[in-house]
N, C-alpha and C. Protein backbone atom coordinates (compact mmCIF):
# COMPACT_ATOMS: atom_id res chain seq x y z
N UNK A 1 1.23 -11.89 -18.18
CA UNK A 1 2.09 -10.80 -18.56
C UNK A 1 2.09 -9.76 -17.43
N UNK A 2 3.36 -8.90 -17.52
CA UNK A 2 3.43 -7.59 -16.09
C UNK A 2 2.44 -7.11 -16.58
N UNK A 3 1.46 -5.98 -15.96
CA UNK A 3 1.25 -4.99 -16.50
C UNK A 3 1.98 -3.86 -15.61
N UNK A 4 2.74 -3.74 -14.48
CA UNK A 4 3.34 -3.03 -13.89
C UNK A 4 4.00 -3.22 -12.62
N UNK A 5 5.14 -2.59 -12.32
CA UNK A 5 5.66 -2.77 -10.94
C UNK A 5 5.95 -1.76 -10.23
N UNK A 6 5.84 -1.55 -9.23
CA UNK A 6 6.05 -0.58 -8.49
C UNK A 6 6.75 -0.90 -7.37
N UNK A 7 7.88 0.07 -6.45
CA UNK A 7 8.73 -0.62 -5.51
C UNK A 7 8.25 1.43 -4.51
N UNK A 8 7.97 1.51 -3.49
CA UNK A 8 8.80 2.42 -2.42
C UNK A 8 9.37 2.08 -1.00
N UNK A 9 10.04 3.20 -0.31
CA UNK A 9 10.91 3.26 0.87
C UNK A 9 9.63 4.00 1.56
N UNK A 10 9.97 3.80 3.11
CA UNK A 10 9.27 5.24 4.04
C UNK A 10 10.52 5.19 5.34
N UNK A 11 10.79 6.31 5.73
CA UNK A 11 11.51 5.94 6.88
C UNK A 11 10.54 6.40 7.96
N UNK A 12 10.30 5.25 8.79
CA UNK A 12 9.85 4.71 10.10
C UNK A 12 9.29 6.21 11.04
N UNK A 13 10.28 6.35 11.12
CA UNK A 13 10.39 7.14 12.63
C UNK A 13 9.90 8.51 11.96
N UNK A 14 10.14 8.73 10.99
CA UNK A 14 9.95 10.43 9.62
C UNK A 14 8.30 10.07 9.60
N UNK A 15 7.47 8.90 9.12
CA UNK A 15 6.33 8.86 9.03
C UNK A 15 5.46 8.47 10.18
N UNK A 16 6.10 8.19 11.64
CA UNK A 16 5.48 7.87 12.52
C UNK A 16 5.27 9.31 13.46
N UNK A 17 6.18 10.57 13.12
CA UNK A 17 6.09 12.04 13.43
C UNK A 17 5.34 12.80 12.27
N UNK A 18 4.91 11.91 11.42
CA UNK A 18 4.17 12.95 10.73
C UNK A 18 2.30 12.23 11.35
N UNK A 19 2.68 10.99 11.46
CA UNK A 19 1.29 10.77 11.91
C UNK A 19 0.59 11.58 13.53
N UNK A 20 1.46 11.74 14.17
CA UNK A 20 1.59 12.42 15.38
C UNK A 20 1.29 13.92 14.94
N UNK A 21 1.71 14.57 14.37
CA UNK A 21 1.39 15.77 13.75
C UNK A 21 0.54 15.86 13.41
N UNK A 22 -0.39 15.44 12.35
CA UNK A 22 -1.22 15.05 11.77
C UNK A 22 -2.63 13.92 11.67
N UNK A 23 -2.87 13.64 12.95
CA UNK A 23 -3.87 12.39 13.32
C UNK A 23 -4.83 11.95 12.22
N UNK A 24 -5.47 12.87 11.67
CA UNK A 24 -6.57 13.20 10.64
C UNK A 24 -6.15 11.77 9.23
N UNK A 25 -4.52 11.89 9.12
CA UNK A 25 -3.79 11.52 7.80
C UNK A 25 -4.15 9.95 8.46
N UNK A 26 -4.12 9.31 9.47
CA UNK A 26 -4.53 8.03 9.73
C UNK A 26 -5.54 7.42 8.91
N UNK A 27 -6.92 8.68 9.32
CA UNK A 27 -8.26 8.11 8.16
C UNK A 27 -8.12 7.98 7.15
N UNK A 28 -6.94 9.08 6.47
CA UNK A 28 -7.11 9.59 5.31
C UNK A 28 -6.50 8.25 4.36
N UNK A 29 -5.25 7.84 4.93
CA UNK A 29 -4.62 6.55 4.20
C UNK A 29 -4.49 5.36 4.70
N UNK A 30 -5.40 4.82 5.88
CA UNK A 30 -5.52 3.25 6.34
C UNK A 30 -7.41 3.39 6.71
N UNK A 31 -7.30 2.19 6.38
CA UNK A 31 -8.60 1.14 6.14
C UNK A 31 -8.64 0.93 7.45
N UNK A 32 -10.28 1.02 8.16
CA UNK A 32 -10.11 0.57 9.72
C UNK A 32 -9.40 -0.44 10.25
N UNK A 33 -8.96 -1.70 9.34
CA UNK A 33 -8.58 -2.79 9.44
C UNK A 33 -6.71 -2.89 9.83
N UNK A 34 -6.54 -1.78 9.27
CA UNK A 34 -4.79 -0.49 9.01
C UNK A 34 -4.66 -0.32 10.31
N UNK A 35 -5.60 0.74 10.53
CA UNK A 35 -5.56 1.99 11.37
C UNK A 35 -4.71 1.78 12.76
N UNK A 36 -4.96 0.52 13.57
CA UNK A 36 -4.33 -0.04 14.75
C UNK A 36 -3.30 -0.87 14.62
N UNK A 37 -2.50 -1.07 13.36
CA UNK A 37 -1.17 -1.47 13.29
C UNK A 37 -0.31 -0.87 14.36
N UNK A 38 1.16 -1.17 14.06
CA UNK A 38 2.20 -0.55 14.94
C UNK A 38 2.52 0.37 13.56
N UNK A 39 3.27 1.28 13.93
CA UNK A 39 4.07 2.15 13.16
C UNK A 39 4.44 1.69 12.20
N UNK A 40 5.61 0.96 12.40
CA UNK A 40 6.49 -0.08 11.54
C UNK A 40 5.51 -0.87 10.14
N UNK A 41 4.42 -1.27 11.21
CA UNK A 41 3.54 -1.70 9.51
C UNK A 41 2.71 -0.80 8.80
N UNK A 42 2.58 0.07 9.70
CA UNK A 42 1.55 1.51 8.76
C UNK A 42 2.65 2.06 8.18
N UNK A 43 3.96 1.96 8.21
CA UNK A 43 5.35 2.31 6.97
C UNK A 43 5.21 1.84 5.69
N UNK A 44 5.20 0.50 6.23
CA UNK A 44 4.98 -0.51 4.79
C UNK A 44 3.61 -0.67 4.54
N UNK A 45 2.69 -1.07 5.16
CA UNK A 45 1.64 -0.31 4.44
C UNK A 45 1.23 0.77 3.18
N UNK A 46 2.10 2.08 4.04
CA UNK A 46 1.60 3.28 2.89
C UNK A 46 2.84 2.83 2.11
N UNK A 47 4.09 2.51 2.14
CA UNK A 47 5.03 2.32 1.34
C UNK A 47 4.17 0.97 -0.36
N UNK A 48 3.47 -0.03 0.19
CA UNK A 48 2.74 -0.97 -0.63
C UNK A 48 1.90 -0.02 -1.56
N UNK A 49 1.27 1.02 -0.73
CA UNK A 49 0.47 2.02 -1.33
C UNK A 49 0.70 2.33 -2.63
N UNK A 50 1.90 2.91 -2.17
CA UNK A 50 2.79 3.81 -3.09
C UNK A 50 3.06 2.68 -4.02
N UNK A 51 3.97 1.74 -3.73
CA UNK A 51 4.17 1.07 -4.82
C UNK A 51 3.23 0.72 -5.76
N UNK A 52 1.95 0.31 -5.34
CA UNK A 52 0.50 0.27 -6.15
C UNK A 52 0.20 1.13 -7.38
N UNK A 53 0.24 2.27 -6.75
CA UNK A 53 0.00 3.25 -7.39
C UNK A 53 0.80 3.69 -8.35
N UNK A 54 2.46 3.62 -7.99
CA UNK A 54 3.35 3.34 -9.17
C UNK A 54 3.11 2.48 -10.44
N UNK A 55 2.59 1.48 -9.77
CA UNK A 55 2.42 -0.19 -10.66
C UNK A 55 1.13 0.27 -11.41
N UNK A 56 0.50 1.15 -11.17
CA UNK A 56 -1.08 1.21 -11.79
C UNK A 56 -0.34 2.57 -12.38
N UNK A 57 0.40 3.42 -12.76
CA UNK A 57 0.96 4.37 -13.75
C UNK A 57 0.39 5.87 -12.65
N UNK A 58 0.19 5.69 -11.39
CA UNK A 58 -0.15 6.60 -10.78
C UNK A 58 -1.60 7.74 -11.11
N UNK A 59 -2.42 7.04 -11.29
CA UNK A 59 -4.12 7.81 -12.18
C UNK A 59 -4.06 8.77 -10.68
N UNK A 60 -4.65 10.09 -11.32
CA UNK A 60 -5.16 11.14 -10.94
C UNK A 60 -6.18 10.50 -9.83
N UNK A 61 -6.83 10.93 -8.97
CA UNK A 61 -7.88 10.73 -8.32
C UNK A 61 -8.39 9.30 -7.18
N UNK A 62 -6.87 8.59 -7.71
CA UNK A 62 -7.33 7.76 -6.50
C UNK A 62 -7.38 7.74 -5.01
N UNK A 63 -7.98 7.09 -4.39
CA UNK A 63 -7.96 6.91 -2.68
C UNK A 63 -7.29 6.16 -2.55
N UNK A 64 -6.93 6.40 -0.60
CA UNK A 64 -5.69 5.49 -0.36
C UNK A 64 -6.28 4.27 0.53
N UNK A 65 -7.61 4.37 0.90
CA UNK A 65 -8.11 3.79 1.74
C UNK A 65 -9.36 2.41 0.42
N UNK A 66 -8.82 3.24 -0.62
CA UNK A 66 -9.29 2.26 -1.50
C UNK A 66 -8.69 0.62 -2.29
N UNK A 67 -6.94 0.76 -1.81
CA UNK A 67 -6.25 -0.29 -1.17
C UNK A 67 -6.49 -0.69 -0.04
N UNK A 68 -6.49 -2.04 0.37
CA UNK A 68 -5.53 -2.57 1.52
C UNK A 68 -4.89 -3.21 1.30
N UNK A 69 -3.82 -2.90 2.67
CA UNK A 69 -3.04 -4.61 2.91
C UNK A 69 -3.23 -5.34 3.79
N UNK A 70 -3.92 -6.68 3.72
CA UNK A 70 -4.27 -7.76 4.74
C UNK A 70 -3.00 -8.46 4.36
N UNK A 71 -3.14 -9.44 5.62
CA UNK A 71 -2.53 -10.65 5.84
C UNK A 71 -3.36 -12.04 5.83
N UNK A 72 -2.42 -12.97 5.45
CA UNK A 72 -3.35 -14.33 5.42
C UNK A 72 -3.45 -14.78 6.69
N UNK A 73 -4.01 -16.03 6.42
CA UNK A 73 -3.43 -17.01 7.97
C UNK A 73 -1.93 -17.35 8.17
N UNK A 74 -0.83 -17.25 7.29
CA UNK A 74 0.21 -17.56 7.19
C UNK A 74 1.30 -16.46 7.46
N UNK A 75 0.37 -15.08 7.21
CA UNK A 75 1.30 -14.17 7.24
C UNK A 75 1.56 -13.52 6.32
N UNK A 76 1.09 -13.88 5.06
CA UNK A 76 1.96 -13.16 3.92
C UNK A 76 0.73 -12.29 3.51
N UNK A 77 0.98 -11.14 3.02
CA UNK A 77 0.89 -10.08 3.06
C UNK A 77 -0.19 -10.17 1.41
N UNK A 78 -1.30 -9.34 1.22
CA UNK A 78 -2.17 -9.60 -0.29
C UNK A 78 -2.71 -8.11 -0.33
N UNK A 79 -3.19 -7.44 -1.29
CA UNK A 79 -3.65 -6.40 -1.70
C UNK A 79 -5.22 -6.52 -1.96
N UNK A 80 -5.65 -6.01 -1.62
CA UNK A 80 -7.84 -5.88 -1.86
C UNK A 80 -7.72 -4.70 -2.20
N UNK A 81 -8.25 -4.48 -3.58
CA UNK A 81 -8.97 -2.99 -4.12
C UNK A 81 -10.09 -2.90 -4.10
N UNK A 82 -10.20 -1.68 -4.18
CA UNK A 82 -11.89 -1.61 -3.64
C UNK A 82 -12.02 -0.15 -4.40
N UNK A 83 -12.98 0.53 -5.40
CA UNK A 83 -13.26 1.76 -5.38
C UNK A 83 -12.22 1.93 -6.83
N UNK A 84 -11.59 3.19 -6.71
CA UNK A 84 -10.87 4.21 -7.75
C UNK A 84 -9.80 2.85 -8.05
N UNK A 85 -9.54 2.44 -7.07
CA UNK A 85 -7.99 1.63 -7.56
C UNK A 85 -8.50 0.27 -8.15
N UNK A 86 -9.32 -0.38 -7.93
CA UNK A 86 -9.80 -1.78 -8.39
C UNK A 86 -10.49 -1.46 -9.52
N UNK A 87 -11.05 0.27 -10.09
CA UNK A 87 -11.42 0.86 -11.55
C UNK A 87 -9.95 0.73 -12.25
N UNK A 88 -8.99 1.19 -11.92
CA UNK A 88 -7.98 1.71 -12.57
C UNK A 88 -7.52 0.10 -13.06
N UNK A 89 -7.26 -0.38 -11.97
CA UNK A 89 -6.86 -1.95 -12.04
C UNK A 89 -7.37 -2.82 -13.41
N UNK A 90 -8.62 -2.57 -13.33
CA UNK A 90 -9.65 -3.11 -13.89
C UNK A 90 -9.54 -2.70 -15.67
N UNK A 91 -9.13 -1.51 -15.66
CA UNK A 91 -8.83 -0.84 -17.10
C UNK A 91 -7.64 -1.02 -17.56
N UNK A 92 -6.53 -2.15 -16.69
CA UNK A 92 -5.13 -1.91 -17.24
C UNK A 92 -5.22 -3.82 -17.26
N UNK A 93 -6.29 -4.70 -17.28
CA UNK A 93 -6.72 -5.73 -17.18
C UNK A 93 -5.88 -6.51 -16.25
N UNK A 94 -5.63 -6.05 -14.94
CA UNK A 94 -5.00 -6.89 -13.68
C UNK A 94 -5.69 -7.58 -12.95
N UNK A 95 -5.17 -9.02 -13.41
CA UNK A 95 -5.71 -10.46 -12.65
C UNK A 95 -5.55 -10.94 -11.62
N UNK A 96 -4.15 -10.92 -11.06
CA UNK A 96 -3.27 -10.92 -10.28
C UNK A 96 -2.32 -10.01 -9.34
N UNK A 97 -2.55 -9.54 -8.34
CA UNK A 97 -0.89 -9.08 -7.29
C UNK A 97 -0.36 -9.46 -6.92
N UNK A 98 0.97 -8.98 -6.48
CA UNK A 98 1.91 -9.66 -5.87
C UNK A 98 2.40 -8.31 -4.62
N UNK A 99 2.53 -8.73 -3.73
CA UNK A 99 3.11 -7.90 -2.39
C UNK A 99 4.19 -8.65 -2.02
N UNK A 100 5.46 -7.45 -1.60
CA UNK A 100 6.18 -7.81 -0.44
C UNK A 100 6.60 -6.72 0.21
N UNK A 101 6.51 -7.34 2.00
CA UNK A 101 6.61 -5.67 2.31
C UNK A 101 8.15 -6.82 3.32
N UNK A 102 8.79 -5.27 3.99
CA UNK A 102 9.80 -5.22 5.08
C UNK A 102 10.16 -4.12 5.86
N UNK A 103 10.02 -4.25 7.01
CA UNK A 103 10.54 -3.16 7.98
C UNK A 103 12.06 -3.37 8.74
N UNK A 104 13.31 -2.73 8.05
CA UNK A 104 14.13 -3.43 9.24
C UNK A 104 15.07 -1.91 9.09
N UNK A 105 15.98 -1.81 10.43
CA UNK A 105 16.46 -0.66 10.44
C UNK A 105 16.20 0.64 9.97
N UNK A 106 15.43 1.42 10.23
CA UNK A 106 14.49 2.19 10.39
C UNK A 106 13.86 2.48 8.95
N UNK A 107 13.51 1.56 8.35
CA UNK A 107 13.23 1.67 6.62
C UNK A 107 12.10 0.68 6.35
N UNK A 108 10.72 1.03 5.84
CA UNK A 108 9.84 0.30 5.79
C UNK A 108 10.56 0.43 4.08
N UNK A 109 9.67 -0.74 3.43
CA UNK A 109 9.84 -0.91 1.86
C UNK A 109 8.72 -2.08 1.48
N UNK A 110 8.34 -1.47 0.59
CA UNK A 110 6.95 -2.88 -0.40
C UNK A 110 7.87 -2.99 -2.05
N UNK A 111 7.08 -3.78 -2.10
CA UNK A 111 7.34 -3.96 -3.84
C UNK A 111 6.11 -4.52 -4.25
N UNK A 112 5.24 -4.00 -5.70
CA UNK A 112 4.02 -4.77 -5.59
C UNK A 112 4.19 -5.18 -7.60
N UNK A 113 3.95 -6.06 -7.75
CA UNK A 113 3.81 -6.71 -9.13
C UNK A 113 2.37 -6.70 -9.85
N UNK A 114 1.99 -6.49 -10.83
CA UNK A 114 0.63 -6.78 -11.56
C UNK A 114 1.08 -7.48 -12.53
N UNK A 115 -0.09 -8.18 -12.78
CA UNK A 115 -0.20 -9.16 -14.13
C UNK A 115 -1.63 -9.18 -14.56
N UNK A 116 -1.32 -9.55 -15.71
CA UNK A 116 -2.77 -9.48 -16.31
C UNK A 116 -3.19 -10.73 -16.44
């Protein structure tokens, strides 16, 4: 069964000047594993974020570094919780994720699925 879905946008070039502004916000929302992406995937990245957090009803108090998004050997894209979000997860009985991310014309976008 769902227990939630969540979809966001980031535009590219808007969140790649705020990281420039802001260096600090790197730690704050990518996992060391994040952190040395290109732009384009730290979009969809925090965009997966977001969608997460949508899909989990958005709880007070979570971290952002308490998601990630890895990749397989194939490429496709999986979610690891760890901390506040794999609690929250855990209380809404989610067995399963689903990720998809895309960067094309200056628009990162995820969509993330739960099931129980």
């Amino acid at each position: 069964m769902i227990v939630g879905v969540g979809i966001d946008v980031v535009d590219v070039a808007r969140f790649g000047e705020t990281l420039v502004r802001t260096p600090a916000l790197r730690e704050r929302l990518f996992t060391l594993g994040e952190r040395t992406l290109p732009v384009a995937s730290l979009a969809a990245r925090f965009a997966a974020k977001e969608a997460l957090a949508k899909a989990l009803g958005a709880p007070a108090g979570m971290h952002w570094v308490d998601a990630e998004v890895r990749t397989d050997y194939t490429g496709r894209p999986t979610l690891v919780m760890s901390g506040s979000v794999e609690e929250r997860a855990a209380d809404l009985g989610v067995r399963r994720t689903h990720v998809s991310l895309s960067h094309d014309a200056g628009i990162a976008s995820a969509v993330v699925v739960l099931e129980s």
